[in-house]
Every structure is written in structure tokens, then in C-alpha cells.
N, C-alpha and C. Protein backbone atom coordinates (compact mmCIF):
# COMPACT_ATOMS: atom_id res chain seq x y z
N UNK A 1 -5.56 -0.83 15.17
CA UNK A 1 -4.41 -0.23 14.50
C UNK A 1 -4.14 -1.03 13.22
N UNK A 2 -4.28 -0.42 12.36
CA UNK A 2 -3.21 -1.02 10.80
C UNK A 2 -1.95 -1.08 10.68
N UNK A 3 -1.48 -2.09 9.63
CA UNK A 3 -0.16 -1.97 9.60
C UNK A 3 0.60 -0.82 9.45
N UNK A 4 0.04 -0.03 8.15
CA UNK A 4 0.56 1.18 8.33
C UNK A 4 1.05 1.93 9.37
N UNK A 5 -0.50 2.40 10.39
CA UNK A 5 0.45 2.90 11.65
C UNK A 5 1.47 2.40 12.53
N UNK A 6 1.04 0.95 12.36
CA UNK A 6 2.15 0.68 12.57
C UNK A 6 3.49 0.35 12.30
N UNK A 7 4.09 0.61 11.03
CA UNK A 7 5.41 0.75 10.12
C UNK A 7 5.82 1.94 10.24
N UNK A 8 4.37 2.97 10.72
CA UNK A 8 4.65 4.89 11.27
C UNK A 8 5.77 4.62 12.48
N UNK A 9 5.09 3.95 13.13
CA UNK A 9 5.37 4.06 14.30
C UNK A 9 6.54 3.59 14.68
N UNK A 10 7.34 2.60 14.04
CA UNK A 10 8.39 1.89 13.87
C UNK A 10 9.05 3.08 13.36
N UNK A 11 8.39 3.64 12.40
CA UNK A 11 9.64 4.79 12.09
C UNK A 11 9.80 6.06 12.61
N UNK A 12 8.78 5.78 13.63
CA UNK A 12 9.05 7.50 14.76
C UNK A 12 9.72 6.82 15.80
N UNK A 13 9.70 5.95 16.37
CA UNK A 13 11.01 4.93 16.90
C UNK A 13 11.93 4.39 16.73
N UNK A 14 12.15 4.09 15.62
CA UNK A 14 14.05 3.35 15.02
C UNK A 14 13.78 4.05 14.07
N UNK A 15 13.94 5.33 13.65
CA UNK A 15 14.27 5.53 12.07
C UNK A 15 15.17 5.49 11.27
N UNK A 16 16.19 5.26 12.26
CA UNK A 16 17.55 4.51 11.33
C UNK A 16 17.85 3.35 10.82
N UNK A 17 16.90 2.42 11.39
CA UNK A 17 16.95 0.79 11.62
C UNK A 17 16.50 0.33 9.64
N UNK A 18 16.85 0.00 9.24
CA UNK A 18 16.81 -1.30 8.19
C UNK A 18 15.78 -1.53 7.65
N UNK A 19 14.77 -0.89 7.32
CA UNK A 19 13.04 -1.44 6.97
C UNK A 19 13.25 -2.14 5.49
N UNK A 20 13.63 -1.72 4.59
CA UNK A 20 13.58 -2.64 3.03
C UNK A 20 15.19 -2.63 2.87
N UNK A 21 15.56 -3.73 1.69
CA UNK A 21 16.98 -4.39 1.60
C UNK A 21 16.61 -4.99 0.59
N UNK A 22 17.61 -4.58 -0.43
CA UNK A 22 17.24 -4.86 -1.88
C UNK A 22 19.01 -4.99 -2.19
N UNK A 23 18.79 -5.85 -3.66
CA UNK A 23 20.33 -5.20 -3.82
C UNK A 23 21.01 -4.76 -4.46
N UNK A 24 20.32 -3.21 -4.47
CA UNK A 24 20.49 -2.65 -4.99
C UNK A 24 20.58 -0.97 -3.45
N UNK A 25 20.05 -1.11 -2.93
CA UNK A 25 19.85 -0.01 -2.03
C UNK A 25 19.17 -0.81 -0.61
N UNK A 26 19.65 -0.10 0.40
CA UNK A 26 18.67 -0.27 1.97
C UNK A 26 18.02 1.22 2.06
N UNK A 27 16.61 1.05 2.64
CA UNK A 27 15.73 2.02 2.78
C UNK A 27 15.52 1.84 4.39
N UNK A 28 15.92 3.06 5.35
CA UNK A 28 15.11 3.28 6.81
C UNK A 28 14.06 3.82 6.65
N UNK A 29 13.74 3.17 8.10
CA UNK A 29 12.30 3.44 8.48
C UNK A 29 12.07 5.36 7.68
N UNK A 30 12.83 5.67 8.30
CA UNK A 30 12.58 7.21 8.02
C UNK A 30 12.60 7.60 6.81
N UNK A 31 13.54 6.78 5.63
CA UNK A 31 12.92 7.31 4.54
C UNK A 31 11.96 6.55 3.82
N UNK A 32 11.75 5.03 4.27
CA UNK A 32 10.55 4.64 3.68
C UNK A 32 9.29 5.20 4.16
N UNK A 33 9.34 5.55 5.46
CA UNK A 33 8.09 6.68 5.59
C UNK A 33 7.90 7.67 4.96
N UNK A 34 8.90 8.56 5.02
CA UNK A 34 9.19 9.53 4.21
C UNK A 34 8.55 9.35 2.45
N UNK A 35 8.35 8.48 1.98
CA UNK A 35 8.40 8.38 0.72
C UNK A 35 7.15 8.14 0.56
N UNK A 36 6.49 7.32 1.63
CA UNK A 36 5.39 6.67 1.58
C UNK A 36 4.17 8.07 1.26
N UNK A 37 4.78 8.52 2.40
CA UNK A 37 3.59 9.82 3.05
C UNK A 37 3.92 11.09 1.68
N UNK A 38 4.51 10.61 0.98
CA UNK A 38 5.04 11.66 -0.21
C UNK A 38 3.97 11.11 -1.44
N UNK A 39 4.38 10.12 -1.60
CA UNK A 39 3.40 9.15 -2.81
C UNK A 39 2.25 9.28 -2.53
N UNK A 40 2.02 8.95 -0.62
CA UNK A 40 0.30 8.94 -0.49
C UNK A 40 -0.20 10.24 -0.60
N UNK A 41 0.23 11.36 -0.16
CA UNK A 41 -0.42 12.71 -0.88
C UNK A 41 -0.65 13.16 -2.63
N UNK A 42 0.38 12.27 -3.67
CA UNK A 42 0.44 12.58 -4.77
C UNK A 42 -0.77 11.26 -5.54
N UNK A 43 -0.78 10.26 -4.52
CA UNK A 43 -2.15 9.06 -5.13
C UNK A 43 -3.34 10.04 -5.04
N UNK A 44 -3.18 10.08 -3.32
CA UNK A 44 -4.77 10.77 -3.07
C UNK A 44 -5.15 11.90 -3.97
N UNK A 45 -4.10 12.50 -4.49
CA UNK A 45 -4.50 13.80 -5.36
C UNK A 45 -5.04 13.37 -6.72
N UNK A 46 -4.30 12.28 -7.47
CA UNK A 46 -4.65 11.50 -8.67
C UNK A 46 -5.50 10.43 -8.80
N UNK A 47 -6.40 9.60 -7.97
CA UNK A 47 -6.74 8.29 -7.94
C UNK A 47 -8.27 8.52 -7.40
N UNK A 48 -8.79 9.47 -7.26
CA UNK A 48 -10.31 9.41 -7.54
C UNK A 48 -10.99 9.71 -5.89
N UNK A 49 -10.01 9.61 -4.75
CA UNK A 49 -10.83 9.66 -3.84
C UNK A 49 -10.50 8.47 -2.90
N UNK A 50 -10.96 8.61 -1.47
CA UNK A 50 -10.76 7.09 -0.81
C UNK A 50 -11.60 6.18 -1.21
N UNK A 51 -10.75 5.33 -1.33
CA UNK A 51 -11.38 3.77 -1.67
C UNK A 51 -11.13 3.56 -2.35
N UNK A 52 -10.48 4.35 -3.60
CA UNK A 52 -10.29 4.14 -5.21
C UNK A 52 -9.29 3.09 -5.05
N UNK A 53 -9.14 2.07 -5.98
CA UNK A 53 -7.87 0.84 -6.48
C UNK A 53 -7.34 1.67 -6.98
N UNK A 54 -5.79 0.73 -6.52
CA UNK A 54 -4.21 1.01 -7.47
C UNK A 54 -4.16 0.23 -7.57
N UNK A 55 -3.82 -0.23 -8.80
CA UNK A 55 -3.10 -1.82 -8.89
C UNK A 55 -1.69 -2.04 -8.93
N UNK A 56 -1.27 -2.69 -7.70
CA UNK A 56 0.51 -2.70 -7.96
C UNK A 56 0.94 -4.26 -8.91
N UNK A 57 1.35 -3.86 -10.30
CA UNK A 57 1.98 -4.68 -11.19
C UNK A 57 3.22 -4.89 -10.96
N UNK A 58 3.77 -5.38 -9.92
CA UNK A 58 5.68 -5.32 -9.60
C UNK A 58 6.18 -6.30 -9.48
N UNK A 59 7.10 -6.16 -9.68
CA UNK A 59 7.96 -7.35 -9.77
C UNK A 59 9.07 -7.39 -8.18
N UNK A 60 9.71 -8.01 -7.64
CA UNK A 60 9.91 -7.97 -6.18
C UNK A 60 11.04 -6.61 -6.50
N UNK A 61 10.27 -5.78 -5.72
CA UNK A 61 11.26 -4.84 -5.69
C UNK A 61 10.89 -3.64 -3.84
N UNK A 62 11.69 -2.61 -4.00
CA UNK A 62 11.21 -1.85 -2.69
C UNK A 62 9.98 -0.93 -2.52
N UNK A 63 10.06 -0.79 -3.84
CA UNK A 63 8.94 0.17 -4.07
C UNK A 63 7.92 -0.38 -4.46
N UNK A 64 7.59 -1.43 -4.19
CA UNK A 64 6.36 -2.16 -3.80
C UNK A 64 5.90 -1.88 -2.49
N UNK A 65 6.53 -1.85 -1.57
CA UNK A 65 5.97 -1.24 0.39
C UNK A 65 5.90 -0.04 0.43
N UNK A 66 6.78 0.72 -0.29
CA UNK A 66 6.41 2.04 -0.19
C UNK A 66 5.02 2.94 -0.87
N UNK A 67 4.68 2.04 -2.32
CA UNK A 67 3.47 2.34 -2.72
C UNK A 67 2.42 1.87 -1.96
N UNK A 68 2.48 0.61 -1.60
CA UNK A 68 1.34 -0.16 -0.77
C UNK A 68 1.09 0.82 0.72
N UNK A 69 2.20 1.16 1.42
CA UNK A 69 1.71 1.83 2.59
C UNK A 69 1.52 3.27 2.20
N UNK A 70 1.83 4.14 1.06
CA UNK A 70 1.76 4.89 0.59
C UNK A 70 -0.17 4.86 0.25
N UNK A 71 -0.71 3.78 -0.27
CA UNK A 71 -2.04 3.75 -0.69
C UNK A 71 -2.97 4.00 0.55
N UNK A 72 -1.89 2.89 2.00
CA UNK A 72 -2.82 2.78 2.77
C UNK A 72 -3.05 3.98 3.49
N UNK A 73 -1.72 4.78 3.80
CA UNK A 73 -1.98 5.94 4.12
C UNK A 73 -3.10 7.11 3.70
N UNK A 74 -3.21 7.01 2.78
CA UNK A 74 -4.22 8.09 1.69
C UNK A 74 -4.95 7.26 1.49
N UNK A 75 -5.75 6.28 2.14
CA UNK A 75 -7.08 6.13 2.43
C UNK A 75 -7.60 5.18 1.19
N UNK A 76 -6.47 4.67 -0.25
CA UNK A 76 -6.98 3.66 -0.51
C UNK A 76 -6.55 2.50 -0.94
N UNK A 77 -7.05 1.91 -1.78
CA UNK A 77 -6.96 0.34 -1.53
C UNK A 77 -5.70 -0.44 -2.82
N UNK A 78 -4.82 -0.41 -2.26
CA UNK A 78 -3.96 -1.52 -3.09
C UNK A 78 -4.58 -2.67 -3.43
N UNK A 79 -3.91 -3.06 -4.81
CA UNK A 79 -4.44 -4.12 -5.10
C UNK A 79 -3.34 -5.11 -6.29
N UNK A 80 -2.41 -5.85 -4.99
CA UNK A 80 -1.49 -6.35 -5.48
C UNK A 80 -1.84 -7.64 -6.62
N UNK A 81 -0.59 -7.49 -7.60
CA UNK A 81 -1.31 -8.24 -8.94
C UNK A 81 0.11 -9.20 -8.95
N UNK A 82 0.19 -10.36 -9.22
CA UNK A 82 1.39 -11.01 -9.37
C UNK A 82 2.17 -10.77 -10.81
N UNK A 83 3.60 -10.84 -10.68
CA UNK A 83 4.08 -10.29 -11.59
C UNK A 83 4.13 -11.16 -12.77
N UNK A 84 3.84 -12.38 -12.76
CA UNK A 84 3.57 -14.24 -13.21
C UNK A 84 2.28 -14.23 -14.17
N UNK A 85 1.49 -13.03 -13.67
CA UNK A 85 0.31 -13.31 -14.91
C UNK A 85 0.69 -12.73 -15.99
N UNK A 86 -0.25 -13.23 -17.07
CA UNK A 86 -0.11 -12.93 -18.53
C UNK A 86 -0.81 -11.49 -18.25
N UNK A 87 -0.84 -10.76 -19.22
CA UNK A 87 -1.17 -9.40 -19.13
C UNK A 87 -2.69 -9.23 -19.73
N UNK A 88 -3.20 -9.94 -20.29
CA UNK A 88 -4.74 -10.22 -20.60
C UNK A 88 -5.53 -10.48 -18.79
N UNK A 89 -4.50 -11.26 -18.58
CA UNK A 89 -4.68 -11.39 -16.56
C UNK A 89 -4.93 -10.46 -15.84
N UNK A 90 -4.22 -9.39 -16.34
CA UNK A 90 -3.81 -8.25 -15.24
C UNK A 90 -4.77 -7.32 -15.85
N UNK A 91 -5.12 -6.99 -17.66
CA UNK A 91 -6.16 -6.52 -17.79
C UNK A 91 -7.66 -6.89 -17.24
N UNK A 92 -7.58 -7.76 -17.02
CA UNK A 92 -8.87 -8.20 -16.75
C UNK A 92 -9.13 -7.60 -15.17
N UNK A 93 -8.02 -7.84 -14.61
CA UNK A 93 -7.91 -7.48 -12.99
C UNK A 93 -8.18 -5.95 -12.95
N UNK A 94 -7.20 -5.24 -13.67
CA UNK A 94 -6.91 -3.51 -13.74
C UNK A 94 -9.07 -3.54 -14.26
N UNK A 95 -9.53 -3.78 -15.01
CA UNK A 95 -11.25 -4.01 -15.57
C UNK A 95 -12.08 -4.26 -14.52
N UNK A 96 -12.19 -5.19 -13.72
CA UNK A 96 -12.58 -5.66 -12.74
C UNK A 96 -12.34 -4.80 -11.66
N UNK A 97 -11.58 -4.40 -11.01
CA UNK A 97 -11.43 -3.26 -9.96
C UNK A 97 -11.74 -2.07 -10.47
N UNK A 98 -12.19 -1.57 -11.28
CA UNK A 98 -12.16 0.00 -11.63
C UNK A 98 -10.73 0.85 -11.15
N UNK A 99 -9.69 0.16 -11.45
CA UNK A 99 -8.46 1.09 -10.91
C UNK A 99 -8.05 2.03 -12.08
N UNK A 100 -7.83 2.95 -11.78
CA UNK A 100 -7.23 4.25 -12.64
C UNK A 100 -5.73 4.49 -12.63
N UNK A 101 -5.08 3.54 -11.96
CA UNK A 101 -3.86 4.07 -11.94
C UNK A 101 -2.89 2.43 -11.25
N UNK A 102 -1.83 2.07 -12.35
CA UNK A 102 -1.58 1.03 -12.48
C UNK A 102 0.07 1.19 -12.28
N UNK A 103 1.32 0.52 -10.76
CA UNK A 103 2.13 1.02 -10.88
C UNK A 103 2.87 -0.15 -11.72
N UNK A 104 3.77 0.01 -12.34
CA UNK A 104 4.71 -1.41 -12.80
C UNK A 104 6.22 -0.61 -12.32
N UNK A 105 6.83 -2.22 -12.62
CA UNK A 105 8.43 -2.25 -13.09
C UNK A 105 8.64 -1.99 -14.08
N UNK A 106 9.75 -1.23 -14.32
CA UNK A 106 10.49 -1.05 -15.85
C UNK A 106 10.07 -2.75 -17.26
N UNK A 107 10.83 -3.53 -16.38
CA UNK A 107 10.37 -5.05 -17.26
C UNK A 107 8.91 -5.24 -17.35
N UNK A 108 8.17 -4.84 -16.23
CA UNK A 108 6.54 -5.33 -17.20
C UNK A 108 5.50 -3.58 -17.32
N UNK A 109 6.84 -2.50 -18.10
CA UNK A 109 5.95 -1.16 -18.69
C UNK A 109 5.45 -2.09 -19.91
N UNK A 110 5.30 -2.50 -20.48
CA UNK A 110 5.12 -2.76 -21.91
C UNK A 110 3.72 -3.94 -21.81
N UNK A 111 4.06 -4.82 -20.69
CA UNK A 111 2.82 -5.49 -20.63
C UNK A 111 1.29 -5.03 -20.21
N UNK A 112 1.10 -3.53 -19.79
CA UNK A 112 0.51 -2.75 -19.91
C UNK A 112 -0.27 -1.77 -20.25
N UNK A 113 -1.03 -1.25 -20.87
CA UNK A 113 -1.39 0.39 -21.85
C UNK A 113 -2.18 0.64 -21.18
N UNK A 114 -1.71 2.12 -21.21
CA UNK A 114 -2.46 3.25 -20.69
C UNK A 114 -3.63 3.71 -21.46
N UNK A 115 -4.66 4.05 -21.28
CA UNK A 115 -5.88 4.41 -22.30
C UNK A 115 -6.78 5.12 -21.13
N UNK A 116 -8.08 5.48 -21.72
CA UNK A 116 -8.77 6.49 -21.39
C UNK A 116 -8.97 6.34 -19.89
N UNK A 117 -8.52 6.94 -19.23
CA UNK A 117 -9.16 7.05 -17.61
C UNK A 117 -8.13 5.99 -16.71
N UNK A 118 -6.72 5.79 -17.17
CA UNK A 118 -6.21 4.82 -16.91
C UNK A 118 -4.56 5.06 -16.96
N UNK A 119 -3.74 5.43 -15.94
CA UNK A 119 -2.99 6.28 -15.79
C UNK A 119 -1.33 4.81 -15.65
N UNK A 120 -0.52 4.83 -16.31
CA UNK A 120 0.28 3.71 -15.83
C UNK A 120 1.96 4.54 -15.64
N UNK A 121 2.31 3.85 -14.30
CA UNK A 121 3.46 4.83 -13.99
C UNK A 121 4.69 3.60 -13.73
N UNK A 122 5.87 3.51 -14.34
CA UNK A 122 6.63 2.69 -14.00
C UNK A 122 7.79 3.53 -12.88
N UNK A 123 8.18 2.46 -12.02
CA UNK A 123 8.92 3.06 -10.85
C UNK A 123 10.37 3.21 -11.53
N UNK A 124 10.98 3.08 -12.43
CA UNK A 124 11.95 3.26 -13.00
C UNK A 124 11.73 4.93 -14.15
N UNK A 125 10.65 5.59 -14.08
CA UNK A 125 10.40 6.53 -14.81
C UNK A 125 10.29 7.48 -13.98
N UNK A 126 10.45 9.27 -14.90
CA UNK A 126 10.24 10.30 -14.31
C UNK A 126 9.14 10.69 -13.63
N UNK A 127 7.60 9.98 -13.94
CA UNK A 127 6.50 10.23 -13.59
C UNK A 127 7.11 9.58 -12.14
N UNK A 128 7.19 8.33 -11.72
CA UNK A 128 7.46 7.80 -10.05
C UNK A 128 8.08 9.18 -9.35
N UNK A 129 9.57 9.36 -10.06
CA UNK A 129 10.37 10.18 -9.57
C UNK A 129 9.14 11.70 -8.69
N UNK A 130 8.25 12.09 -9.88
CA UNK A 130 7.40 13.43 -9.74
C UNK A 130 6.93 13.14 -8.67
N UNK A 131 6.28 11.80 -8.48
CA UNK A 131 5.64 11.32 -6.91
C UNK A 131 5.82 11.83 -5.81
N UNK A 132 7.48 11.44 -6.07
CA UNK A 132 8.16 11.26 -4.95
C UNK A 132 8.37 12.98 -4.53
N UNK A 133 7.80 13.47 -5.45
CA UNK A 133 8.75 14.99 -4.87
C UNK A 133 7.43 15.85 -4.65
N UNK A 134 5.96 15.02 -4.33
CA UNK A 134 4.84 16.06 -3.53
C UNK A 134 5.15 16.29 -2.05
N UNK A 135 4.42 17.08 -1.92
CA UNK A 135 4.77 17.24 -0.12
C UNK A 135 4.27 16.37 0.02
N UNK A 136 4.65 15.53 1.71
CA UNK A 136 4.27 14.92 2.45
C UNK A 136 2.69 14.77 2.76
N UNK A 137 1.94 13.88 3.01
CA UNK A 137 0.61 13.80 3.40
C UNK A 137 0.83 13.61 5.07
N UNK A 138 -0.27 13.82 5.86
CA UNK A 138 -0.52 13.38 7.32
C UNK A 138 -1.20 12.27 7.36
N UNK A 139 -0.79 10.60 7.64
CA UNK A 139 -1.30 9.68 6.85
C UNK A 139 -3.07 9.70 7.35
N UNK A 140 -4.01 9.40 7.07
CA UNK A 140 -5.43 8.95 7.03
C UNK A 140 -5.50 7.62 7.74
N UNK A 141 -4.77 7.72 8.72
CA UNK A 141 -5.18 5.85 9.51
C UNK A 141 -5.92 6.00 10.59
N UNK A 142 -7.34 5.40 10.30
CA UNK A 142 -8.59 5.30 10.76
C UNK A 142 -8.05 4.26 12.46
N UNK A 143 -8.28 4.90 13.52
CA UNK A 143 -8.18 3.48 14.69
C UNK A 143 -9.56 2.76 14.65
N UNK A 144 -9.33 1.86 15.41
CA UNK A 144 -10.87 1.03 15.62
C UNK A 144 -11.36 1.41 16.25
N UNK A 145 -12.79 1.33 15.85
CA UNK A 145 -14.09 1.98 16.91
C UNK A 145 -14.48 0.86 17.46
N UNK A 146 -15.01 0.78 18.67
CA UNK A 146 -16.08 -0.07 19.11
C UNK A 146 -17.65 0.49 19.05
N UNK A 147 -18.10 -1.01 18.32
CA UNK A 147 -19.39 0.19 17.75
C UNK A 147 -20.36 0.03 19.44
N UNK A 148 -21.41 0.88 19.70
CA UNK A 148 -21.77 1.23 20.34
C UNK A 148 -22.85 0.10 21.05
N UNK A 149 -23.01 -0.27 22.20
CA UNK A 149 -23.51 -1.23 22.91
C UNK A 149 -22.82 -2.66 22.95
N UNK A 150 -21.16 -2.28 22.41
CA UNK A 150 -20.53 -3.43 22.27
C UNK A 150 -20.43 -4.13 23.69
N UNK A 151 -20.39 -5.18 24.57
CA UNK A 151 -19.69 -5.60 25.30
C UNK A 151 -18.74 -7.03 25.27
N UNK A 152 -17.52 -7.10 25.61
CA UNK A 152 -17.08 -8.37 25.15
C UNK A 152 -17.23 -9.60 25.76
N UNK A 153 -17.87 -10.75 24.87
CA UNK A 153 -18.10 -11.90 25.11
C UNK A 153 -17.68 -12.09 26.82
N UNK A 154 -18.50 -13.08 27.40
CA UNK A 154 -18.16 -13.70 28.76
C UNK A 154 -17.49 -14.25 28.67
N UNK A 155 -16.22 -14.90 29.67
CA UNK A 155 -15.05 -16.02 29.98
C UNK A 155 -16.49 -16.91 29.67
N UNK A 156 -15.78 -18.04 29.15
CA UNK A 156 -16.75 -19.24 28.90
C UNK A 156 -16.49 -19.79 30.08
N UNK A 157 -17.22 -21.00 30.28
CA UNK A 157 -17.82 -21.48 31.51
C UNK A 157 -16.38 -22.23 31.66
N UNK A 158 -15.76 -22.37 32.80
CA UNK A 158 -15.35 -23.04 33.59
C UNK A 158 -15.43 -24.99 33.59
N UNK A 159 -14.74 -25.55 33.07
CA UNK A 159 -14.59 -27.15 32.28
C UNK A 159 -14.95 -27.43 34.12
N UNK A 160 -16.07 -29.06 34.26
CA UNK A 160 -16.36 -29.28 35.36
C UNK A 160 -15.14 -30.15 35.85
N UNK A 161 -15.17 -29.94 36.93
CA UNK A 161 -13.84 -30.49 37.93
C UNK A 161 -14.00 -32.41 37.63
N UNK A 162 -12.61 -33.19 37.42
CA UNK A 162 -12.86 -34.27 37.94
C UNK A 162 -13.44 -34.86 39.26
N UNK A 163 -14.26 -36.33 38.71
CA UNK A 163 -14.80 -37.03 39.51
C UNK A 163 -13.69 -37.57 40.19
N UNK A 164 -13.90 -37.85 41.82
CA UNK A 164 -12.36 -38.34 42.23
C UNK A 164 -12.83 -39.78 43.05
């Protein structure tokens, strides 16, 4: 199980309970799911496919968990960037991952540009807002397989008894 399903699952069980606390707003389970599974249908539609990088450029905020489980849901890969690097940093990072789609904070839109094949959405803008208003996705969380002829390791041997 992933975290994801399991933050699902927390929120098909307490969905009233407290999941993010900012201070500015508290988010429940139910609507940070809610939001998640909204974003992850509107990534998966924009971001190339599973596996594709997002790079989250944020600064501590809520909508940092909601994109991140939002990615994991729709099958791809966050790729958290600290908000502390210089932006030659973060280009190099956004270069290095092949990510197409880069989220920021309002304070670091500018340390950013958007250019060919390279989509940048600040969570303080109307583009986030559009996100937020796709339908819902059914999240994509893979369980674990056991691959085939697995068996698990033996109890190790038994420590020999003292000499008495």
C-alpha cells in the first residue's frame, strides 16, 4: 500500500478530521481528497502520461499535499524542489527531469518561465483554480504484487542455548 491509499483511506474513515492546517485555512480529509483526485485527473490529462515529472516549486503551504497526492494518484511522479534554491537550481532540476509542468507559489511565479513544452501554474492563479474544477479521477494506486515463486525468508536459526 502507498501513502496515498492510504491518506484515501483516512479519508473514507474520518473525513471530517483535520488533515492540513495552515493559517490561513484547515483542509479535511474529505476535501483534501476531494481536491487531490480533482487535480490528479486534470495532471494526468496535461503531463504526458504515467511516470511523467511535476516539479513542485512551493513554498510551505497546503497545496503542496494536495498536488503531491494528487500526482500520486494519477500515476505520476512528484518531484519536490526546495523553495531555498536559486532558480538557475530549479532550472537545472525542471532540465534534468524532463518535467513539463512546474507548480509554484505566488512569491516564487517569477523565479520561473514557462517556454516551449513547459507549462508553469502558480497555486494562487486562475489556471490552479481550473484544476481544481475537473471531475474527480478514481485514484491509480497500484497494491503490491508478490512476484511469482516468492517465498519468505526462514526464521533464522535459533542463538545456541547457554553452557551451564
Amino acid at each position: 500500500m502507498n501513502i496515498a491509499a492510504q491518506v484515501l483511506e483516512v479519508a473514507r474513515r474520518f473525513p471530517e478530521r483535520p488533515a492540513v492546517t495552515a493559517d490561513s485555512a484547515t483542509l479535511t480529509y474529505a476535501q483534501l481528497a476531494s481536491r487531490a483526485a480533482r487535480l490528479g485527473a486534470a495532471l494526468r490529462a496535461r503531463s504526458g502520461g504515467s511516470g511523467a515529472r511535476v516539479v513542485l516549486y512551493l513554498e510551505n503551504c497546503p497545496e503542496f499535499f494536495e498536488i503531491l497526492l494528487g500526482c500520486w494518484s494519477a500515476g505520476l511522479c512528484a518531484v519536490p524542489v526546495n523553495a531555498r534554491l536559486h532558480p538557475k537550481e530549479v532550472a537545472w532540476i525542471v532540465e534534468k527531469t524532463k518535467s513539463r509542468l512546474v507548480f509554484v507559489t505566488p512569491a516564487l511565479a517569477d523565479a520561473v518561465a514557462s517556454g516551449p513544452g513547459l507549462t508553469v501554474i502558480s497555486t494562487g492563479g486562475s489556471d490552479y483554480q481550473a484544476l481544481l474544477a475537473a471531475e474527480p479521477i478514481v485514484p491509480r494506486l497500484r497494491q503490491p504484487t508478490i512476484p511469482p515463486g516468492y517465498s519468505s525468508p526462514a526464521a533464522p536459526p535459533a542463538a545456541p542455548k547457554a553452557l551451564s
